[in-house]
PDB file of N, CA and C in Angstrom:
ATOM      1  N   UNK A   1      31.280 138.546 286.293  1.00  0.00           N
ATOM      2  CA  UNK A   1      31.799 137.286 285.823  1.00  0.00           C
ATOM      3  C   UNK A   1      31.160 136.888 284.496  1.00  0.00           C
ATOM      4  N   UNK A   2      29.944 137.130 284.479  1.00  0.00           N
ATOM      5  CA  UNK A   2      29.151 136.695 283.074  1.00  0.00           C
ATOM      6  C   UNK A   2      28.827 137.806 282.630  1.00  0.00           C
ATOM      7  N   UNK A   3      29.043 139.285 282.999  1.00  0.00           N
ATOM      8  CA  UNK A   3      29.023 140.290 281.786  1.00  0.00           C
ATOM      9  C   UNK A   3      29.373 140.095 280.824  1.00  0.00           C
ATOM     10  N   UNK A   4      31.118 139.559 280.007  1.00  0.00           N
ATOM     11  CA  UNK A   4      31.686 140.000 279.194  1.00  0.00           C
ATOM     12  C   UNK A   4      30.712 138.754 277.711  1.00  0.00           C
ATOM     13  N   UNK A   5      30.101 138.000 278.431  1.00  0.00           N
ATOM     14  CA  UNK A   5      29.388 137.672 277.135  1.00  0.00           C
ATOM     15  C   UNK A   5      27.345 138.019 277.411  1.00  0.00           C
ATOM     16  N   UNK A   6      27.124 139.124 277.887  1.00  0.00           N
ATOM     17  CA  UNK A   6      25.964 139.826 278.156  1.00  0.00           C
ATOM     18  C   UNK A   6      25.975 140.677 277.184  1.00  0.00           C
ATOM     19  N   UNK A   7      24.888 141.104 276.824  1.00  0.00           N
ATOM     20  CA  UNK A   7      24.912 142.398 276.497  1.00  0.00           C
ATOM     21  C   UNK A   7      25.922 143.688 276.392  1.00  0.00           C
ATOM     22  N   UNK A   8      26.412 144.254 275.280  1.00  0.00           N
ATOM     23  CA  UNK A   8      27.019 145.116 275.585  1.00  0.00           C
ATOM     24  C   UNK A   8      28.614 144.680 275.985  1.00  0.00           C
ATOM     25  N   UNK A   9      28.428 143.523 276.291  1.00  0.00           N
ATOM     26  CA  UNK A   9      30.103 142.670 276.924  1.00  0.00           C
ATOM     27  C   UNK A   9      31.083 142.896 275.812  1.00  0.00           C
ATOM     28  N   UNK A  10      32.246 142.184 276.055  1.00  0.00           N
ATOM     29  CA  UNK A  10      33.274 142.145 274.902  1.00  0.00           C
ATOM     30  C   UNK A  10      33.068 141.044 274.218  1.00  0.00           C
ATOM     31  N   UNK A  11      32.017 139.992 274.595  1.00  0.00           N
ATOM     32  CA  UNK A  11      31.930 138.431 273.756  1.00  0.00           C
ATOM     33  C   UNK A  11      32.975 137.580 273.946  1.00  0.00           C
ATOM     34  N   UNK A  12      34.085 137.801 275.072  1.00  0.00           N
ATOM     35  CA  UNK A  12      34.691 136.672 274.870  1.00  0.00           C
ATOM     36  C   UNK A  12      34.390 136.000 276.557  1.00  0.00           C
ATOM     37  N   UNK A  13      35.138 134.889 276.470  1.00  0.00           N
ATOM     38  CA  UNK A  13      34.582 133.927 277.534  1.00  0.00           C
ATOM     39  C   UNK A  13      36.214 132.981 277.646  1.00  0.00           C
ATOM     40  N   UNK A  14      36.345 132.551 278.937  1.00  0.00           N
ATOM     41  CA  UNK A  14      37.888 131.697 279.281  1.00  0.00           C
ATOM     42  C   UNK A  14      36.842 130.478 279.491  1.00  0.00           C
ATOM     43  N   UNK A  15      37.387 129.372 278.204  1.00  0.00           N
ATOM     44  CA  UNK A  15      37.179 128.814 278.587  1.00  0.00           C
ATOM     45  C   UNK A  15      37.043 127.243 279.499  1.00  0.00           C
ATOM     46  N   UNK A  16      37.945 127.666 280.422  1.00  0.00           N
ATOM     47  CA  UNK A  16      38.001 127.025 281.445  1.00  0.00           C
ATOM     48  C   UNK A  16      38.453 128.378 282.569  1.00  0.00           C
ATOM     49  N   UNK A  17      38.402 128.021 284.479  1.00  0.00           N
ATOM     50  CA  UNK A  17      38.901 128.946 285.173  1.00  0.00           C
ATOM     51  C   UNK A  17      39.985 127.810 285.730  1.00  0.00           C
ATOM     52  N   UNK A  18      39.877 126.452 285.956  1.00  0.00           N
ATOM     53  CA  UNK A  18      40.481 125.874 287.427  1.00  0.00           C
ATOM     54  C   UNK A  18      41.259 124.838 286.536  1.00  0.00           C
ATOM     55  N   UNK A  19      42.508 124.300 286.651  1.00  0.00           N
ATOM     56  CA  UNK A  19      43.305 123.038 286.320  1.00  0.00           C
ATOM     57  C   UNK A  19      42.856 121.759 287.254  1.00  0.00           C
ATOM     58  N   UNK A  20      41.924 121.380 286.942  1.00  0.00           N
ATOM     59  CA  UNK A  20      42.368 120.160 287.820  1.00  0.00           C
ATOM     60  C   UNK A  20      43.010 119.381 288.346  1.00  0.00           C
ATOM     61  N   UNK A  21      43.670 118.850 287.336  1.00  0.00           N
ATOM     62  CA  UNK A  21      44.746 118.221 286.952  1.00  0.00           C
ATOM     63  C   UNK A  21      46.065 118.631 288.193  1.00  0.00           C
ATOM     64  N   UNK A  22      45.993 119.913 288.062  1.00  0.00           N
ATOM     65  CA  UNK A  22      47.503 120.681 288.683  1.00  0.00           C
ATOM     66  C   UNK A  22      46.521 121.668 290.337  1.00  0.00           C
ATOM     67  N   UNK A  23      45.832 121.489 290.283  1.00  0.00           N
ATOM     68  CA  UNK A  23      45.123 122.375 291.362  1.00  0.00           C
ATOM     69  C   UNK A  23      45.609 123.693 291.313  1.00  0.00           C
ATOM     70  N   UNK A  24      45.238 124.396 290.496  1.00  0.00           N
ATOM     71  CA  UNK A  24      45.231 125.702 290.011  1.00  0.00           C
ATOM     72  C   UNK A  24      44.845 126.268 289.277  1.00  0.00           C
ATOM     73  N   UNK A  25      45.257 127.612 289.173  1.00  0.00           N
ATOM     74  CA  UNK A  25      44.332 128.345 288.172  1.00  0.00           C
ATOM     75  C   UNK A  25      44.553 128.220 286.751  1.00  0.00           C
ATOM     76  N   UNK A  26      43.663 127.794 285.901  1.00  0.00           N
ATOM     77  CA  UNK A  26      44.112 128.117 284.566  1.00  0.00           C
ATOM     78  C   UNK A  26      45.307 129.068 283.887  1.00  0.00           C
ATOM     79  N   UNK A  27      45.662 128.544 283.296  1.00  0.00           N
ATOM     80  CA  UNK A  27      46.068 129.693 282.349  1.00  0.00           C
ATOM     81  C   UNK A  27      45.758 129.354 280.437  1.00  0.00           C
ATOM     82  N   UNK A  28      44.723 129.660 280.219  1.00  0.00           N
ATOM     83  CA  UNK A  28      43.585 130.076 279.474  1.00  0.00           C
ATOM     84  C   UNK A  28      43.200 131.209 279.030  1.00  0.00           C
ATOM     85  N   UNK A  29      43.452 131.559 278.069  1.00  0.00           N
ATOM     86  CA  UNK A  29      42.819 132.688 277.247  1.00  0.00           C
ATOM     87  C   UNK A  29      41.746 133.104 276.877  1.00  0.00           C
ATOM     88  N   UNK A  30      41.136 134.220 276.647  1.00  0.00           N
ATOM     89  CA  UNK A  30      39.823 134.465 276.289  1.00  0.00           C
ATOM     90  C   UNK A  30      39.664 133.361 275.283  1.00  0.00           C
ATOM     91  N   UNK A  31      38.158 133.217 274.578  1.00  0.00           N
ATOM     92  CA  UNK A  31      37.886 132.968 273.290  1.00  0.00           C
ATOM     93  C   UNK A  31      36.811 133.762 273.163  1.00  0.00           C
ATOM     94  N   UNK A  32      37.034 134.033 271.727  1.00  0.00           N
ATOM     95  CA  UNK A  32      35.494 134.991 271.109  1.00  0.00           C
ATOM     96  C   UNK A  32      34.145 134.136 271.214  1.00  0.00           C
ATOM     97  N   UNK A  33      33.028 134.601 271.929  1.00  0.00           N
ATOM     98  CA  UNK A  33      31.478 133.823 271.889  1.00  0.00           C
ATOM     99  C   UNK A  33      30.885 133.988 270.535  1.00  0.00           C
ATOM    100  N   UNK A  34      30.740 132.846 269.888  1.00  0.00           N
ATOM    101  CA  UNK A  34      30.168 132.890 268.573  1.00  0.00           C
ATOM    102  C   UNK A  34      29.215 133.326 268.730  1.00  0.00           C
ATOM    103  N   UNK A  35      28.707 134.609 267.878  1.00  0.00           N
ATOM    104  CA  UNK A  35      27.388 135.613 267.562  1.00  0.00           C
ATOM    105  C   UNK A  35      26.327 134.816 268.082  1.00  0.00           C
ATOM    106  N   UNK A  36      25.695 132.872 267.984  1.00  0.00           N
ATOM    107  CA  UNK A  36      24.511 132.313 268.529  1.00  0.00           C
ATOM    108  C   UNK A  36      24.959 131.171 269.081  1.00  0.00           C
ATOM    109  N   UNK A  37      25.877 131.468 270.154  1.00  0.00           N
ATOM    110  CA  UNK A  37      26.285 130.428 271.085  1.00  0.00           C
ATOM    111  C   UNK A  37      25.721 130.953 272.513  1.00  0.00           C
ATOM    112  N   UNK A  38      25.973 129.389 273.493  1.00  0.00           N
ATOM    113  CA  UNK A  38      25.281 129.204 274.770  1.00  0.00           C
ATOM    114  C   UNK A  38      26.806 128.822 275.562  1.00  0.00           C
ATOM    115  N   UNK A  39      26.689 129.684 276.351  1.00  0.00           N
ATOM    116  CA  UNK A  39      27.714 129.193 277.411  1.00  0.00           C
ATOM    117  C   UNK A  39      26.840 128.574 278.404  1.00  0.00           C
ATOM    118  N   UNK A  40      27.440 127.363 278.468  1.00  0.00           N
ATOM    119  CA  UNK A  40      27.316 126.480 279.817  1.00  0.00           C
ATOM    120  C   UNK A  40      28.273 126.543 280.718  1.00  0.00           C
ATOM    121  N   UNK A  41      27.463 126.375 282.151  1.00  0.00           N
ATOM    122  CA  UNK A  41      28.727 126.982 283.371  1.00  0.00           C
ATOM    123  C   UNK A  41      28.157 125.784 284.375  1.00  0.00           C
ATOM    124  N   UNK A  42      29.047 124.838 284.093  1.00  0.00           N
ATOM    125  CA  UNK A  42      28.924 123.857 285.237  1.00  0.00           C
ATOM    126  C   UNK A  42      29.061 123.612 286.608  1.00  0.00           C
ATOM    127  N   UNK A  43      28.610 123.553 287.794  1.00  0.00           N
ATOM    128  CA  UNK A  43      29.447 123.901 289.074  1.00  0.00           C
ATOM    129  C   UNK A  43      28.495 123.432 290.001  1.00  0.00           C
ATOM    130  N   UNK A  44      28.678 123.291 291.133  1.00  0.00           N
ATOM    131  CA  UNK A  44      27.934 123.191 292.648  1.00  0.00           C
ATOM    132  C   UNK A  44      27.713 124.293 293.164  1.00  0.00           C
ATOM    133  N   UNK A  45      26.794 124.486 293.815  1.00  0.00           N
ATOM    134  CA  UNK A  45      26.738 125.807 294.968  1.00  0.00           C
ATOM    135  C   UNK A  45      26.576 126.954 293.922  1.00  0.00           C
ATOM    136  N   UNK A  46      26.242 127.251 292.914  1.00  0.00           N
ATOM    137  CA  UNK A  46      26.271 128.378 291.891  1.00  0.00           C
ATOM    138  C   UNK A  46      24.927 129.134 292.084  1.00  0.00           C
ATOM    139  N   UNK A  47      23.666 128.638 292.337  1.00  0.00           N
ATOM    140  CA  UNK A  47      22.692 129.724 292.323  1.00  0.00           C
ATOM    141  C   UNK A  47      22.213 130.329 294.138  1.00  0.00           C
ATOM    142  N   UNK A  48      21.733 131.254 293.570  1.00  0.00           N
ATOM    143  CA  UNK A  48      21.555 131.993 295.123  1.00  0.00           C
ATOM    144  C   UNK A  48      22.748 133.285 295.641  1.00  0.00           C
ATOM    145  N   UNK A  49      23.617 133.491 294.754  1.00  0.00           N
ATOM    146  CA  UNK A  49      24.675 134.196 294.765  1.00  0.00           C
ATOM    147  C   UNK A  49      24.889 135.265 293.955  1.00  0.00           C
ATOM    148  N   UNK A  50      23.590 135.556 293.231  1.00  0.00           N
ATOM    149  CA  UNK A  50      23.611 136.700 292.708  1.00  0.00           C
ATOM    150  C   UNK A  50      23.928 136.621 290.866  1.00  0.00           C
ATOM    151  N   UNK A  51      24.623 135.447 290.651  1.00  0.00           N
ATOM    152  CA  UNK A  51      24.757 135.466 288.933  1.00  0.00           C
ATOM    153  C   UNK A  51      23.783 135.297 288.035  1.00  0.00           C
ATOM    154  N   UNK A  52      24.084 136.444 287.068  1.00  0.00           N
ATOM    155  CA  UNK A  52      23.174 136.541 286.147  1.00  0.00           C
ATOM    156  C   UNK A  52      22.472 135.525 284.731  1.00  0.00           C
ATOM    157  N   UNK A  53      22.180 134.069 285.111  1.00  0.00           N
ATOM    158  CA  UNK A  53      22.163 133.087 283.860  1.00  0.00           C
ATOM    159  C   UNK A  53      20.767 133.380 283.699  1.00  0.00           C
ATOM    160  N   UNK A  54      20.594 133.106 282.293  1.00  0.00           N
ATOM    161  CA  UNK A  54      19.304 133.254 281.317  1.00  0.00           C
ATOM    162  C   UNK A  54      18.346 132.135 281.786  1.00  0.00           C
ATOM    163  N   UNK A  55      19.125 130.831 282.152  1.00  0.00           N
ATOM    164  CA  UNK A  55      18.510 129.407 282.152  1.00  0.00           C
ATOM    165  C   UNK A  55      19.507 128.865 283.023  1.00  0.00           C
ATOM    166  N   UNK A  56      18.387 128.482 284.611  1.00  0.00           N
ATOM    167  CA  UNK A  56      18.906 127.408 285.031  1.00  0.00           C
ATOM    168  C   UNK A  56      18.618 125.952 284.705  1.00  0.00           C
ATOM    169  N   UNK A  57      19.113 125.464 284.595  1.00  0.00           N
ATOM    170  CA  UNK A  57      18.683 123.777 284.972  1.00  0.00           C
ATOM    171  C   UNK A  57      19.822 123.038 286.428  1.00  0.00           C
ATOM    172  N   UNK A  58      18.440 123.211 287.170  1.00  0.00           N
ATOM    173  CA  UNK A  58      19.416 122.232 288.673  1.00  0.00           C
ATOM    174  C   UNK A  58      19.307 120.772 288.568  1.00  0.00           C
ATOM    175  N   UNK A  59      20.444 120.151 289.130  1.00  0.00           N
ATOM    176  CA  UNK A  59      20.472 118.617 288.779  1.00  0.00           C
ATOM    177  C   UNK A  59      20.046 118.057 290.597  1.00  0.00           C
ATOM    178  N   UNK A  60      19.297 117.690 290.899  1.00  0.00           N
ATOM    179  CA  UNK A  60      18.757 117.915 292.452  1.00  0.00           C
ATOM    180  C   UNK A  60      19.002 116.371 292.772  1.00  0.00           C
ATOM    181  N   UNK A  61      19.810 116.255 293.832  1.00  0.00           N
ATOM    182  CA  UNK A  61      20.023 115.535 294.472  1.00  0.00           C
ATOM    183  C   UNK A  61      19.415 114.998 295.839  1.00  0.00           C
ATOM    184  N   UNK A  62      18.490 113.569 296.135  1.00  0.00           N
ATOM    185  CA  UNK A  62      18.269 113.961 297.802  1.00  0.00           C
ATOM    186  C   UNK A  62      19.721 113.603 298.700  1.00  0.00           C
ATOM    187  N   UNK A  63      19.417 114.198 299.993  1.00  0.00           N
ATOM    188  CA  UNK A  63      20.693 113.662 300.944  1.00  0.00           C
ATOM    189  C   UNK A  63      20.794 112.182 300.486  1.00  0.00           C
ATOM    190  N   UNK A  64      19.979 111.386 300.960  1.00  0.00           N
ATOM    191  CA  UNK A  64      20.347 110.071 300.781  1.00  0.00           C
ATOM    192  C   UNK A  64      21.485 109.497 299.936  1.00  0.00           C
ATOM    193  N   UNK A  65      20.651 110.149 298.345  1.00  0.00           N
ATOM    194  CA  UNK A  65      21.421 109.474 297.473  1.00  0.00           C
ATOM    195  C   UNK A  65      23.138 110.430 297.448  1.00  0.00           C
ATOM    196  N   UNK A  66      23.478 111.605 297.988  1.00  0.00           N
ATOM    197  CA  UNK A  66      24.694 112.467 297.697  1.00  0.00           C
ATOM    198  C   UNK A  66      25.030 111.193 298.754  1.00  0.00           C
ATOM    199  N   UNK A  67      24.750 111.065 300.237  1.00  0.00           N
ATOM    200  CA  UNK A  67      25.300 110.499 301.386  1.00  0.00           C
ATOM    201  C   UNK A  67      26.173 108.550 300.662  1.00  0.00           C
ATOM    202  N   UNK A  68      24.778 108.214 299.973  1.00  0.00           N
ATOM    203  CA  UNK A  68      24.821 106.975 299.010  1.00  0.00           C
ATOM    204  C   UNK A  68      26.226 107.031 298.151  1.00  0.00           C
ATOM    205  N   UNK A  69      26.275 107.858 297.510  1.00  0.00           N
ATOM    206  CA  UNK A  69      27.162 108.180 296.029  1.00  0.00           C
ATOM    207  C   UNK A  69      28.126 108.738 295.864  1.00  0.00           C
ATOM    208  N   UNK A  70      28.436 109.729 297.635  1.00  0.00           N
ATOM    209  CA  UNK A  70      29.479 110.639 297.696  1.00  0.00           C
ATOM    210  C   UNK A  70      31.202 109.102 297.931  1.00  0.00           C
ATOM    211  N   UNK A  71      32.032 109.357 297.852  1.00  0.00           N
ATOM    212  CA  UNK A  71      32.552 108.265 298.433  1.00  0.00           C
ATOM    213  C   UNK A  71      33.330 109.105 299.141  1.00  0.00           C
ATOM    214  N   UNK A  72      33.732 107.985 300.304  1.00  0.00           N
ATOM    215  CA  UNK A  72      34.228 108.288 301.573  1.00  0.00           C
ATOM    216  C   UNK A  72      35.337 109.452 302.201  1.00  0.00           C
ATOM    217  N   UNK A  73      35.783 109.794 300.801  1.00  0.00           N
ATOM    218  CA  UNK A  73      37.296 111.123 301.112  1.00  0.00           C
ATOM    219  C   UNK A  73      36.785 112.197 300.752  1.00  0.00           C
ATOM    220  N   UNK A  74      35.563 112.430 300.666  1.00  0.00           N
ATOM    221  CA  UNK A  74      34.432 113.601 300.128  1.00  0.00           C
ATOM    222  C   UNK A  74      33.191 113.576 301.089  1.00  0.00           C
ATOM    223  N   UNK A  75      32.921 112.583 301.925  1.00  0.00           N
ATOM    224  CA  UNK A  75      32.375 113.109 302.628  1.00  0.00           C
ATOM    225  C   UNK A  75      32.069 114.481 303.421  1.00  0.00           C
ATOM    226  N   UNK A  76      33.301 114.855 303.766  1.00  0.00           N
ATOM    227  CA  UNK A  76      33.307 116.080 304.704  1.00  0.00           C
ATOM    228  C   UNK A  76      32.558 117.474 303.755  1.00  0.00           C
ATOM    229  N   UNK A  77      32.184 117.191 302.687  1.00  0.00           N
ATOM    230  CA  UNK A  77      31.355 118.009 302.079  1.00  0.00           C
ATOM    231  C   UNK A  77      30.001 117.874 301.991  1.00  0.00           C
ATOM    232  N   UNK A  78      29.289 116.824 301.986  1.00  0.00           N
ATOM    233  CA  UNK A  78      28.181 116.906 302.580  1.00  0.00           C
ATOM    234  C   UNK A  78      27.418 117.697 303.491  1.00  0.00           C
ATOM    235  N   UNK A  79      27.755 118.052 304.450  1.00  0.00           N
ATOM    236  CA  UNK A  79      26.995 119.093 305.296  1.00  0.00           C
ATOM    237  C   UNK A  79      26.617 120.679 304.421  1.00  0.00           C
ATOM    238  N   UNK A  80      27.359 120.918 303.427  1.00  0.00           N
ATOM    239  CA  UNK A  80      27.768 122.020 302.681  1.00  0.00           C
ATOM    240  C   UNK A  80      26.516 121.855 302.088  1.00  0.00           C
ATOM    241  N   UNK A  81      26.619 121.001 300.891  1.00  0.00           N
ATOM    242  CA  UNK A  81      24.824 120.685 300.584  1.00  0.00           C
ATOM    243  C   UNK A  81      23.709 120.402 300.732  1.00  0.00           C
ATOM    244  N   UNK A  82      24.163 119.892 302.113  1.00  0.00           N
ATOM    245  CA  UNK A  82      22.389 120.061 302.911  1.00  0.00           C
ATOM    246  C   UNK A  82      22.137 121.237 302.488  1.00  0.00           C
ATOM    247  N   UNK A  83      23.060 121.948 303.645  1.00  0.00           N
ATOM    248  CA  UNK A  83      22.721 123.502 303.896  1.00  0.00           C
ATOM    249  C   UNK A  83      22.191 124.397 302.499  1.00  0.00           C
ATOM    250  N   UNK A  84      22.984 123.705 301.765  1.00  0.00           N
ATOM    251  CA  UNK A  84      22.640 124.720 300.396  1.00  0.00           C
ATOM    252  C   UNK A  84      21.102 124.531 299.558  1.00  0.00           C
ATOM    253  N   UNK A  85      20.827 123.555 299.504  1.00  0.00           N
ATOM    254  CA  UNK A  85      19.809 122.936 299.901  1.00  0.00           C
ATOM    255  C   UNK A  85      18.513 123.847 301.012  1.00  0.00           C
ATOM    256  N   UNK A  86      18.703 123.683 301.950  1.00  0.00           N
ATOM    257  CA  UNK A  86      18.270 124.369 302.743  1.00  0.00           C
ATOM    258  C   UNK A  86      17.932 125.488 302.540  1.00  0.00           C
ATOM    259  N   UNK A  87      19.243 126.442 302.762  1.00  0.00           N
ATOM    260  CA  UNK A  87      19.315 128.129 302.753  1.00  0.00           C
ATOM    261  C   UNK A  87      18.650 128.003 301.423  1.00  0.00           C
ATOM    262  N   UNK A  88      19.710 128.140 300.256  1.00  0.00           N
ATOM    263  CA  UNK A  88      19.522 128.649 298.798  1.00  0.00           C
ATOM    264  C   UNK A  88      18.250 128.256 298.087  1.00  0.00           C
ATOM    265  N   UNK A  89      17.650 126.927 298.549  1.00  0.00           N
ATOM    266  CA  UNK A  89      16.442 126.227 297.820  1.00  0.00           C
ATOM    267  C   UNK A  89      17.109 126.097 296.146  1.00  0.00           C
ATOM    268  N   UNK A  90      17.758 125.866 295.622  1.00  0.00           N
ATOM    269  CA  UNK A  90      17.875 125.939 294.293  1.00  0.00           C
ATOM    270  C   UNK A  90      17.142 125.545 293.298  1.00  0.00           C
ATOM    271  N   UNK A  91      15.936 124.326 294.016  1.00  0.00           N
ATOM    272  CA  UNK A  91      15.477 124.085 292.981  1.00  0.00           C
ATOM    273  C   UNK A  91      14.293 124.799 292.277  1.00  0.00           C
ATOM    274  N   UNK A  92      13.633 125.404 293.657  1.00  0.00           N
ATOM    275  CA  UNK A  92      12.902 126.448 293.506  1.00  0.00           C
ATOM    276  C   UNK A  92      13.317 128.018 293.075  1.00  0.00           C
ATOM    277  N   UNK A  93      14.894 128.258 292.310  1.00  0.00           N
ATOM    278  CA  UNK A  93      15.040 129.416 291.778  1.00  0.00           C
ATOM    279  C   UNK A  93      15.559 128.913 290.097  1.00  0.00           C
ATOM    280  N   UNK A  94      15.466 127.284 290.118  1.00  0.00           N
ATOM    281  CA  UNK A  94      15.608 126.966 288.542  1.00  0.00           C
ATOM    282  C   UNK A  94      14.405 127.029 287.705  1.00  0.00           C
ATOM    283  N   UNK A  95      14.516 127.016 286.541  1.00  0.00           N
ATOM    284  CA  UNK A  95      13.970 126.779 285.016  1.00  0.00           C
ATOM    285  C   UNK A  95      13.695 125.609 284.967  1.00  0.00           C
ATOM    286  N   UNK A  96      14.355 124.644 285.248  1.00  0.00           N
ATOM    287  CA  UNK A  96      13.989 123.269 285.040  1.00  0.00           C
ATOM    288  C   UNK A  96      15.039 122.560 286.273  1.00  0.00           C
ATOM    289  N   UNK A  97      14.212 121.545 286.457  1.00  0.00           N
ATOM    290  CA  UNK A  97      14.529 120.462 287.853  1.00  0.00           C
ATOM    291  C   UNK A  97      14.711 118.767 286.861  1.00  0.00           C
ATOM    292  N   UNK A  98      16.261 118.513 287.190  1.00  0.00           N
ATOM    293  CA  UNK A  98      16.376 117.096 287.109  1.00  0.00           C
ATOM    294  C   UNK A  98      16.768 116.456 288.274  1.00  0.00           C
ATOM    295  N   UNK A  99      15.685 115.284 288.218  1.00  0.00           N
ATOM    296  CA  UNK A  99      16.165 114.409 289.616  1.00  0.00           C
ATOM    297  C   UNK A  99      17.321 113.407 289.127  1.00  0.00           C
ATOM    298  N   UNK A 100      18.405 113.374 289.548  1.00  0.00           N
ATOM    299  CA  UNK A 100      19.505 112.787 289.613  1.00  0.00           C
ATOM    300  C   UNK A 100      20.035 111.884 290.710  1.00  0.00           C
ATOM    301  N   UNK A 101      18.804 111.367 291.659  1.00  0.00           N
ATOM    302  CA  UNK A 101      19.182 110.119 292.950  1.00  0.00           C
ATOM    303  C   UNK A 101      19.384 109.288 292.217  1.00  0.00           C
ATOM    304  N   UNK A 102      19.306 108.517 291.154  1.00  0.00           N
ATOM    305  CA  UNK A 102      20.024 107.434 290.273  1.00  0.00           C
ATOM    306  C   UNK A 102      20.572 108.417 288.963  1.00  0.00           C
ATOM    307  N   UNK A 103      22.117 108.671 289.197  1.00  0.00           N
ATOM    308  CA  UNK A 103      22.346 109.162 287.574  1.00  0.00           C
ATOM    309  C   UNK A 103      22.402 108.509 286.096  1.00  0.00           C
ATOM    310  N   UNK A 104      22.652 107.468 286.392  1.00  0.00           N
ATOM    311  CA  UNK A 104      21.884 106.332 285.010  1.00  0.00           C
ATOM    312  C   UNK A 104      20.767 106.529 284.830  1.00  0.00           C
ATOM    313  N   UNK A 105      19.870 106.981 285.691  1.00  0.00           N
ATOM    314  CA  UNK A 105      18.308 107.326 284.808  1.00  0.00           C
ATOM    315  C   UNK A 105      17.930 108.908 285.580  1.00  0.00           C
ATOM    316  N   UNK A 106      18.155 109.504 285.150  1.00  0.00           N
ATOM    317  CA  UNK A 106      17.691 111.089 285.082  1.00  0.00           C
ATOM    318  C   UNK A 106      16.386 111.032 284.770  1.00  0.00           C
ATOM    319  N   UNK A 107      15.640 111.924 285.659  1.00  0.00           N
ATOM    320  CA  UNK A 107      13.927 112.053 285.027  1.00  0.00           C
ATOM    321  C   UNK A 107      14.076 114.096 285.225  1.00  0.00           C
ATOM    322  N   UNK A 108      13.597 114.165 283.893  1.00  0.00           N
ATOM    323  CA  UNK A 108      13.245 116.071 284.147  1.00  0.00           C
ATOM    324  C   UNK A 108      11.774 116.175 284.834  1.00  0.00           C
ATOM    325  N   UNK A 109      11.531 117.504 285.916  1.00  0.00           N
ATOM    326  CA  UNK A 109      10.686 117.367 286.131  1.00  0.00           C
ATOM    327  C   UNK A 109      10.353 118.736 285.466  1.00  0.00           C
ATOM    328  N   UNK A 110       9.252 118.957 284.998  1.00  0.00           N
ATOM    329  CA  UNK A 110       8.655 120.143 284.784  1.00  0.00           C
ATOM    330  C   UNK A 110       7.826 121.157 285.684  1.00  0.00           C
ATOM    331  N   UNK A 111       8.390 122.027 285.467  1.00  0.00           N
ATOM    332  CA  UNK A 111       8.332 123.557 286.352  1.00  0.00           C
ATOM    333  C   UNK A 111       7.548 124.359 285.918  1.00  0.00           C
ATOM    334  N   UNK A 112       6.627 124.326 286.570  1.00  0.00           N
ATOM    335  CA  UNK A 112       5.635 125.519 286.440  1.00  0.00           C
ATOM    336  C   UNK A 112       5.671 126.696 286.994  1.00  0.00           C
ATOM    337  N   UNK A 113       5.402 127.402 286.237  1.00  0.00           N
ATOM    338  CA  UNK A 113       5.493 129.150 286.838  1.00  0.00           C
ATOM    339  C   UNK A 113       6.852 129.657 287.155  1.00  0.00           C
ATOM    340  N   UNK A 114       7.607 128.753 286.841  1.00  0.00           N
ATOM    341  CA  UNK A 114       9.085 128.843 286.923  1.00  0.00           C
ATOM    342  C   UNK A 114       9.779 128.423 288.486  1.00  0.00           C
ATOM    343  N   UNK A 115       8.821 127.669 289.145  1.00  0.00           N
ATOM    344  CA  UNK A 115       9.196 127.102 290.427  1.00  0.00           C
ATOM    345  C   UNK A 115       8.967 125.628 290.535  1.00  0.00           C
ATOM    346  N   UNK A 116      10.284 124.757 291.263  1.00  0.00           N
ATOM    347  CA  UNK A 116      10.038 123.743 291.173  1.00  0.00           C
ATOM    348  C   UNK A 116       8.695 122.979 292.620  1.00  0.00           C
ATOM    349  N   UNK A 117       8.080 122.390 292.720  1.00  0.00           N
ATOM    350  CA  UNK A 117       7.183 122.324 293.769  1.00  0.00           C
ATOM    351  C   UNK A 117       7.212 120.873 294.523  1.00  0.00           C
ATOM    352  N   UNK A 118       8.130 120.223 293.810  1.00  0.00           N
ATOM    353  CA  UNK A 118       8.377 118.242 294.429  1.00  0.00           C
ATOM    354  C   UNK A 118       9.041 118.466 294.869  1.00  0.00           C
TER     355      UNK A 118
END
């Protein structure tokens, strides 16, 4: 999935995969990765699955505040992120840890040794 702008890749990148809008798949074309560009890959549930990113940054949520903030026709996803949470630990396989229980004030926490430890 993230070969083609790795090493050796073809440099290009779609960028978008999902329509929101229409609940489906894009239809989106490559674009060429400029020679000193950063792809950002936004998503839930993304580490612990094997993809190859240079730099994580996890945006860490406690239950409380997802349970707090989720609203009510999204609930039924909650249990999903405990667990992920749980199993995957994500914050302990990121680069950097932001606490996000109030998203109006974000605090980064800094990671040592490349593990988060709060």
């Amino acid at each position: 999935m993230l070969n083609p702008v790795g090493p050796g890749g073809s440099a290009q990148y779609l960028p978008v995969l999902w329509d929101v809008e229409r609940d489906r798949a894009a239809r989106s074309r490559p674009l060429p990765m400029p020679a000193e560009g950063v792809l950002l890959v936004p998503g839930a549930l993304l580490q612990g699955i094997g993809l190859a990113f240079d730099v994580v940054v996890h945006l860490r949520m406690s239950s409380a505040a997802r349970r707090r903030l989720t609203p009510a026709e999204q609930a039924w996803e909650l249990p999903a992120f405990d667990r992920y949470d749980e199993e995957a630990d994500p914050a302990a396989l990121a680069d950097a840890v932001v606490l996000a229980d109030h998203p109006d004030r974000p605090a980064l926490v800094l990671v040592l040794g490349g593990r988060f430890t709060g």
